[in-house]
PDB file of N, CA and C in Angstrom:
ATOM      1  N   UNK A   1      97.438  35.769 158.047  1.00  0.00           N
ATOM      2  CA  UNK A   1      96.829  34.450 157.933  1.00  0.00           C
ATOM      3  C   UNK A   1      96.241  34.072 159.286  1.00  0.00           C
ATOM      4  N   UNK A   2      95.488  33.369 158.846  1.00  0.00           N
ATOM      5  CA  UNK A   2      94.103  33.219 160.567  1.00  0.00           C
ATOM      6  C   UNK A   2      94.228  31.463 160.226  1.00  0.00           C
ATOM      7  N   UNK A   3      93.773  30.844 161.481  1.00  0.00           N
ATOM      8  CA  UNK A   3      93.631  29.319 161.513  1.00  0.00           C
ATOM      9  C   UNK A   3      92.813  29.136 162.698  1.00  0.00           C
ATOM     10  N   UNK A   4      92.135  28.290 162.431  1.00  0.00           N
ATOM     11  CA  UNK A   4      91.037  28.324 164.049  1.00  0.00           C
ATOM     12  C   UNK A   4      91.544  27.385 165.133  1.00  0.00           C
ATOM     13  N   UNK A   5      91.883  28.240 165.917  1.00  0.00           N
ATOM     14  CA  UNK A   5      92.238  26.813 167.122  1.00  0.00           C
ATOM     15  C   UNK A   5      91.253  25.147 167.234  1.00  0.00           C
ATOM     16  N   UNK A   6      91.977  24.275 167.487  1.00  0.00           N
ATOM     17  CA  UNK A   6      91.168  22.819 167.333  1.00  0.00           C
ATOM     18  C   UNK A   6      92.007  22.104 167.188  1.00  0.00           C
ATOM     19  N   UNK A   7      91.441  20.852 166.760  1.00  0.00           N
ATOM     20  CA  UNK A   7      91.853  19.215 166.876  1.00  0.00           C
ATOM     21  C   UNK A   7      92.569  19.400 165.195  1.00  0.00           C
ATOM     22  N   UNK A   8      93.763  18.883 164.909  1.00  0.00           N
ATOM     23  CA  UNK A   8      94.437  18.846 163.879  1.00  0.00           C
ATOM     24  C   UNK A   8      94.890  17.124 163.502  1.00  0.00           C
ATOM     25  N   UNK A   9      94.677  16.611 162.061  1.00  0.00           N
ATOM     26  CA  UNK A   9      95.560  15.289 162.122  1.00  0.00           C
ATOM     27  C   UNK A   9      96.113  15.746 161.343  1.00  0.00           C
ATOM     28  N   UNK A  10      97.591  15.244 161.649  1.00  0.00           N
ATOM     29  CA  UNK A  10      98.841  15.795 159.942  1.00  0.00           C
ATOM     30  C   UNK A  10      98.671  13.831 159.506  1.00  0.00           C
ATOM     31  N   UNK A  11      98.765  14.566 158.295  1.00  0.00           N
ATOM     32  CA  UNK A  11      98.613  14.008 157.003  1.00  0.00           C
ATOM     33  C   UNK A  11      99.315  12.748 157.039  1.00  0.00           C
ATOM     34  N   UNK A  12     101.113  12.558 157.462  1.00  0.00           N
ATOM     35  CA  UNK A  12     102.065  12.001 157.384  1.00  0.00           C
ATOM     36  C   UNK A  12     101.527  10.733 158.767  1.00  0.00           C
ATOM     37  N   UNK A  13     101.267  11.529 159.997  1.00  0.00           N
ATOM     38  CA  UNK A  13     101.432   9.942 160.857  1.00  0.00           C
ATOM     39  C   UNK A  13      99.797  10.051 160.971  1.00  0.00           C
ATOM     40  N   UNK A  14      99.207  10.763 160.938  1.00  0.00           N
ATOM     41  CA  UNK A  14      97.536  10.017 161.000  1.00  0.00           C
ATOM     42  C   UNK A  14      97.184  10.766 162.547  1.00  0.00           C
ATOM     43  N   UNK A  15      98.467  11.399 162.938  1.00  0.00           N
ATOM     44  CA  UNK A  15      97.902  11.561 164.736  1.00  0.00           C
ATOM     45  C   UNK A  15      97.819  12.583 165.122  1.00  0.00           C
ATOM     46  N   UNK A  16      96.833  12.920 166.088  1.00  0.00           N
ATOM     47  CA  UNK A  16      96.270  14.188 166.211  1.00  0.00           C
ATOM     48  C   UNK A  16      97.114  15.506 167.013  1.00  0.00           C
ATOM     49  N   UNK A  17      96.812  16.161 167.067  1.00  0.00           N
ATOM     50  CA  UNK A  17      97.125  18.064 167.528  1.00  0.00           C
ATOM     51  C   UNK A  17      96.264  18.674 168.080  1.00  0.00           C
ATOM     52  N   UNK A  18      96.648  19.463 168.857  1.00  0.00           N
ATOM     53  CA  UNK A  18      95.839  20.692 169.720  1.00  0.00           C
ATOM     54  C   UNK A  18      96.055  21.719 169.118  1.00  0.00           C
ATOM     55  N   UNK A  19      95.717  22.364 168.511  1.00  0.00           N
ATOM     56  CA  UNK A  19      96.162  23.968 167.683  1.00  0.00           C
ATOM     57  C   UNK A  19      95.817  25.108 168.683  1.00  0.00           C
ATOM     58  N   UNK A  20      97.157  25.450 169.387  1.00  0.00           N
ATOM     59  CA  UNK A  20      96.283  26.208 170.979  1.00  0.00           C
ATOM     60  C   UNK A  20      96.251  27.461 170.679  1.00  0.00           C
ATOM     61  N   UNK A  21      97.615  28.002 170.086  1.00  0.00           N
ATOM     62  CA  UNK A  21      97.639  29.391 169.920  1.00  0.00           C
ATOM     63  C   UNK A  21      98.532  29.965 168.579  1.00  0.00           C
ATOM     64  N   UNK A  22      98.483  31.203 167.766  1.00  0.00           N
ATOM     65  CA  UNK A  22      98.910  31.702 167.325  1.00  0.00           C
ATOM     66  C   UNK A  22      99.926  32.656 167.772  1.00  0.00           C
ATOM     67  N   UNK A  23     100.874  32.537 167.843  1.00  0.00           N
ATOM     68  CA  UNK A  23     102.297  33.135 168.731  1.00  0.00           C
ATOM     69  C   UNK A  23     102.846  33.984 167.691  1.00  0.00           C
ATOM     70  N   UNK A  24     103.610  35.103 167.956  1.00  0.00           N
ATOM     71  CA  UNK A  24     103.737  36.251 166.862  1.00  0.00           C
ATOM     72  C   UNK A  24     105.944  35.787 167.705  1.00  0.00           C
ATOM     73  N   UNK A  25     106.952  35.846 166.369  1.00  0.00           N
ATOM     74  CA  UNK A  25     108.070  35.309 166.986  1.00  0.00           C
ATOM     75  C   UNK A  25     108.821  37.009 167.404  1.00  0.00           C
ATOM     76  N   UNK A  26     109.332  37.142 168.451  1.00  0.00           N
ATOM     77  CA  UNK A  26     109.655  38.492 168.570  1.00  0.00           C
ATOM     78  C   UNK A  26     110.658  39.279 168.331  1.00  0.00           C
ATOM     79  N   UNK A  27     111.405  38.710 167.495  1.00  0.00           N
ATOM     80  CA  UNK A  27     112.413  39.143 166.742  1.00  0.00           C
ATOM     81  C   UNK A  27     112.016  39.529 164.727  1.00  0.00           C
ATOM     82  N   UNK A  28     111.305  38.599 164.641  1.00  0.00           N
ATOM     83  CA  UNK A  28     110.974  38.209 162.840  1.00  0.00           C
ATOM     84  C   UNK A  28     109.460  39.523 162.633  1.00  0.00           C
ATOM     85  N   UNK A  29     108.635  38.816 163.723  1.00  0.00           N
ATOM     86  CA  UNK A  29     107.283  39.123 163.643  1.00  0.00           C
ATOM     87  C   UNK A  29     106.585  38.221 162.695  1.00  0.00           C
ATOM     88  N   UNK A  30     107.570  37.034 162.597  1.00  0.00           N
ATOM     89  CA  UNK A  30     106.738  35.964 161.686  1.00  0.00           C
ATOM     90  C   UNK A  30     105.502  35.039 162.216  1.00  0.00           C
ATOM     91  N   UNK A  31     104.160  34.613 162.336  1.00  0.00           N
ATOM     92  CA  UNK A  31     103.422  34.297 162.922  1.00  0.00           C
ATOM     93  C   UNK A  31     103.813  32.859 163.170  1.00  0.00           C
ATOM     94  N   UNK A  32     103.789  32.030 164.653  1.00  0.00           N
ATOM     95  CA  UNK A  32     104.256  30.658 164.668  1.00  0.00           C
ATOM     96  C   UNK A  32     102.497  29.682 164.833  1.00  0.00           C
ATOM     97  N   UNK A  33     102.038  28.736 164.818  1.00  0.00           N
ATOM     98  CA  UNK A  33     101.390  27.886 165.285  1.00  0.00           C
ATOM     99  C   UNK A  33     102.375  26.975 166.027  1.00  0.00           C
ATOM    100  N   UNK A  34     101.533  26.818 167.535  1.00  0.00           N
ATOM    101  CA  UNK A  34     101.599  26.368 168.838  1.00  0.00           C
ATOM    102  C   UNK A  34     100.770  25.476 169.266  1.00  0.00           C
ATOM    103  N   UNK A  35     101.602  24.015 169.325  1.00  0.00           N
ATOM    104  CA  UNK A  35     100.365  23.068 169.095  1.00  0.00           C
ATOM    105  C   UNK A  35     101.040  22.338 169.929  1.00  0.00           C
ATOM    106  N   UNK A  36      99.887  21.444 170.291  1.00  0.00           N
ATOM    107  CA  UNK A  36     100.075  19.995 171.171  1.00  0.00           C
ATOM    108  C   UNK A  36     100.305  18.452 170.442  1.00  0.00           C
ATOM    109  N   UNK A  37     100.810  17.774 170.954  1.00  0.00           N
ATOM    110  CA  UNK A  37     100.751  16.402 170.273  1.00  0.00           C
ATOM    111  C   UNK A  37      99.657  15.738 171.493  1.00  0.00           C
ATOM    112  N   UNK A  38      98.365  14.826 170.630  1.00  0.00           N
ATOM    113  CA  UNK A  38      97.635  14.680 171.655  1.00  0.00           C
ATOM    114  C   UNK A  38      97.753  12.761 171.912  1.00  0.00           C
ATOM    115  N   UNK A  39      99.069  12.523 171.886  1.00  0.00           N
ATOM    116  CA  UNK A  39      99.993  11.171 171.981  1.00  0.00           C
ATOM    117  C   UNK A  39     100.693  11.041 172.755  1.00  0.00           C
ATOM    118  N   UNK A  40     101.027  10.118 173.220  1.00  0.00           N
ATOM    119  CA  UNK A  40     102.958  10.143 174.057  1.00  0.00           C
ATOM    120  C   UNK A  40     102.831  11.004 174.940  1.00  0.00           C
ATOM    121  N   UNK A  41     104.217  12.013 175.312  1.00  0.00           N
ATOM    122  CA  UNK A  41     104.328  12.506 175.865  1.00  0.00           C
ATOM    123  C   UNK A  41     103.481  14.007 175.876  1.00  0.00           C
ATOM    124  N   UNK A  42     102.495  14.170 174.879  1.00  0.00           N
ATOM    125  CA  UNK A  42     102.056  15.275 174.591  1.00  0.00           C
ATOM    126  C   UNK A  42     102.699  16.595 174.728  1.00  0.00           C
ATOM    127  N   UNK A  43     103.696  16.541 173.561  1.00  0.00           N
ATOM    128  CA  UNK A  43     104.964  17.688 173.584  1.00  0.00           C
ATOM    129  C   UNK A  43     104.000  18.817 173.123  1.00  0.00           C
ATOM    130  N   UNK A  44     104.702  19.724 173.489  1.00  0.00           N
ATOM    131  CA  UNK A  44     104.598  21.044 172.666  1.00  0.00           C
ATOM    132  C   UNK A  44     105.355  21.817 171.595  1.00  0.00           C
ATOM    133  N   UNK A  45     104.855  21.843 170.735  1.00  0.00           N
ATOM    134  CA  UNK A  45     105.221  22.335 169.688  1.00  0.00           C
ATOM    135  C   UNK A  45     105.368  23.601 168.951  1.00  0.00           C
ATOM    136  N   UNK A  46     106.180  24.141 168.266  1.00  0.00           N
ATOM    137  CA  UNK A  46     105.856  25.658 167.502  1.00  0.00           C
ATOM    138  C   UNK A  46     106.793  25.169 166.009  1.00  0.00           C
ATOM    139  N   UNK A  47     106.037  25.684 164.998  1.00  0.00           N
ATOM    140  CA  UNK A  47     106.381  25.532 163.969  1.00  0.00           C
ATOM    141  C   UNK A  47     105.707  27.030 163.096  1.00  0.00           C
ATOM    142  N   UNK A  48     106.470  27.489 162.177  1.00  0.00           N
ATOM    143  CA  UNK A  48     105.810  28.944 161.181  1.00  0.00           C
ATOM    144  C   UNK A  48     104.335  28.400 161.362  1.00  0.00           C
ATOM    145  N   UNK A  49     103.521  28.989 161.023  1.00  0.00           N
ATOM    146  CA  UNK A  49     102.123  29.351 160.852  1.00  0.00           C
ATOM    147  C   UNK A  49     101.909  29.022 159.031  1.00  0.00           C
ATOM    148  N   UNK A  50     103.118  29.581 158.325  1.00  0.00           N
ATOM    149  CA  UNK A  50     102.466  29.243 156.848  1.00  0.00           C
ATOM    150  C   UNK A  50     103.172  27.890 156.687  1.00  0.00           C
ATOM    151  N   UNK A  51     104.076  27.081 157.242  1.00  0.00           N
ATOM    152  CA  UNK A  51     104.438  25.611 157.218  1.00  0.00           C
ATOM    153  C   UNK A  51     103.234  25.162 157.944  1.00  0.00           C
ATOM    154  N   UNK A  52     102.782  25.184 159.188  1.00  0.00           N
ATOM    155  CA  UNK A  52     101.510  24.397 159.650  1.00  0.00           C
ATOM    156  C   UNK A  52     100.467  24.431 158.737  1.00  0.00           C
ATOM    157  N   UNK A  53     100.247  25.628 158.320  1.00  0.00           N
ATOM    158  CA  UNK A  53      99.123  25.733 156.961  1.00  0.00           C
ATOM    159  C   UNK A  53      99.054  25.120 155.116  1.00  0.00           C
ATOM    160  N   UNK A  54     100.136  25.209 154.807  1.00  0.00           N
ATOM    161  CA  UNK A  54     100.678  24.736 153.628  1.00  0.00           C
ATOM    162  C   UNK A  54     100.075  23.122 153.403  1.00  0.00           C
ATOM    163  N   UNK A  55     100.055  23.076 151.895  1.00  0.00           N
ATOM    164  CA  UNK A  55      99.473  21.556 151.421  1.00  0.00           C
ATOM    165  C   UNK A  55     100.661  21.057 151.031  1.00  0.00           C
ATOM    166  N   UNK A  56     100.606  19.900 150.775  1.00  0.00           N
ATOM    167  CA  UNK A  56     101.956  18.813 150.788  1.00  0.00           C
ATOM    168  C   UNK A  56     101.392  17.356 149.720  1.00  0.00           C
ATOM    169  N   UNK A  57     102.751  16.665 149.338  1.00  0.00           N
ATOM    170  CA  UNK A  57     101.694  15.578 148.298  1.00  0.00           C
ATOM    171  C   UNK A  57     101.740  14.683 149.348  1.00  0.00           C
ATOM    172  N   UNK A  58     100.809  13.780 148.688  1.00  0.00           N
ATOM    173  CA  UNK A  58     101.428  12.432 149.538  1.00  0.00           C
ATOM    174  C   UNK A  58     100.556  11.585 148.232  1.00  0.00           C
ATOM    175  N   UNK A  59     101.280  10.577 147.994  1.00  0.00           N
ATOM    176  CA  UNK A  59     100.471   9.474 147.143  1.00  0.00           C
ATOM    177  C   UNK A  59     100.061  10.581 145.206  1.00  0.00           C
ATOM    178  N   UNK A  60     100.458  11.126 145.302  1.00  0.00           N
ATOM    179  CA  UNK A  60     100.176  12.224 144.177  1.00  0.00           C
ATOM    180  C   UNK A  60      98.921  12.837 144.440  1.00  0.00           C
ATOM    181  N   UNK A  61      98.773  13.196 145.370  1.00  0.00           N
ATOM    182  CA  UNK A  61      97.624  13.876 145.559  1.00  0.00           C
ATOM    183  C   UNK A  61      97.566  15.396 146.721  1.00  0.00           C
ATOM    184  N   UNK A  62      97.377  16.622 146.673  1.00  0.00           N
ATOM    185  CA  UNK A  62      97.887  17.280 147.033  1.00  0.00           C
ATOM    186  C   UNK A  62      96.646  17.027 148.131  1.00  0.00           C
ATOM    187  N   UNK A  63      97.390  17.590 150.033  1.00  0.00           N
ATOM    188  CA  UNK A  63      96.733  17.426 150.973  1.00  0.00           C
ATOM    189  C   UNK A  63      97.104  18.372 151.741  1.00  0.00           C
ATOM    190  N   UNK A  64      96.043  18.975 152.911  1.00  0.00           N
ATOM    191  CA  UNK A  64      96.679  19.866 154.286  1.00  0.00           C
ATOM    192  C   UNK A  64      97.390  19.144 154.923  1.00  0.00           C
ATOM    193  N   UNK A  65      98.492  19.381 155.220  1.00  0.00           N
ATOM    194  CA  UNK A  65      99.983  19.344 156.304  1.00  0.00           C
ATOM    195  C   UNK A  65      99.332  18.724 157.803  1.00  0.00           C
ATOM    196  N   UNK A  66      98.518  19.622 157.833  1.00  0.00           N
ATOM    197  CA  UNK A  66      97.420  19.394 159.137  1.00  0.00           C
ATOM    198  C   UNK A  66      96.119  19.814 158.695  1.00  0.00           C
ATOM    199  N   UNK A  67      94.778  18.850 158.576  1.00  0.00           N
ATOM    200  CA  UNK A  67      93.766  18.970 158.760  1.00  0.00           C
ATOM    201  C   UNK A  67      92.926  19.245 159.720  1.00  0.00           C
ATOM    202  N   UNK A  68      91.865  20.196 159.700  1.00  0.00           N
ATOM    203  CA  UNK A  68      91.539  20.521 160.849  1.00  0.00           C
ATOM    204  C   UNK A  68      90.262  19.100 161.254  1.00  0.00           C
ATOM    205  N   UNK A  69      89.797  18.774 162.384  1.00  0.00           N
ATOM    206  CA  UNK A  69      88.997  18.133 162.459  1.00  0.00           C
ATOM    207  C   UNK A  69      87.929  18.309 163.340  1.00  0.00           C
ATOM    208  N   UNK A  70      88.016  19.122 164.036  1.00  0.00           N
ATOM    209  CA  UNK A  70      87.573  19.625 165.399  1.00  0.00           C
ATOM    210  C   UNK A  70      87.534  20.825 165.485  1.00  0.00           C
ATOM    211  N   UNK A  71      86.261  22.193 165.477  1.00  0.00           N
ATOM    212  CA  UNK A  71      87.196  23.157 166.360  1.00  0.00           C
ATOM    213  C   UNK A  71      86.904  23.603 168.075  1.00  0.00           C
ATOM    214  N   UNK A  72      87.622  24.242 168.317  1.00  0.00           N
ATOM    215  CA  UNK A  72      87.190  24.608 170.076  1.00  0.00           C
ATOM    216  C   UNK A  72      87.149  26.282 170.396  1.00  0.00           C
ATOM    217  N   UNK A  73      85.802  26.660 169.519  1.00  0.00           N
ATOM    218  CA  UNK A  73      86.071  27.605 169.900  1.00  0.00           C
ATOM    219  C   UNK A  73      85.181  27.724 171.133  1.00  0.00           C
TER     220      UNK A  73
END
């Protein structure tokens, strides 16, 4: 699975992401997405790659987890 690095809003708080890198975990070999919060303290983040990607409901309506909005390549 591929995802283009860029500007992400998840669905749930409305607020945006840095999608910096695709990180491979070195034990699993499960692919992670490595992202920024572009808020607050602007944490860094890693979460699976097919959870960052995956659709989700909200309101009965099925949506991306994170939308892309931006990219940087």
């Amino acid at each position: 699975m591929s995802m283009q690095k860029g500007i992400y809003r998840h669905y749930k708080n409305r607020k945006q992401y840095h999608l910096m890198e695709i990180a491979t975990h070195s034990e699993t070999g499960e692919q992670l997405a490595i992202y920024r919060a572009l808020y607050d303290d602007f944490g860094v983040w890693a979460r699976p790659l097919a959870m960052f990607s995956e659709t989700v409901e909200k309101d009965g309506e099925t949506v991306p987890r994170f939308a892309l909005e931006q990219t940087l390549d």
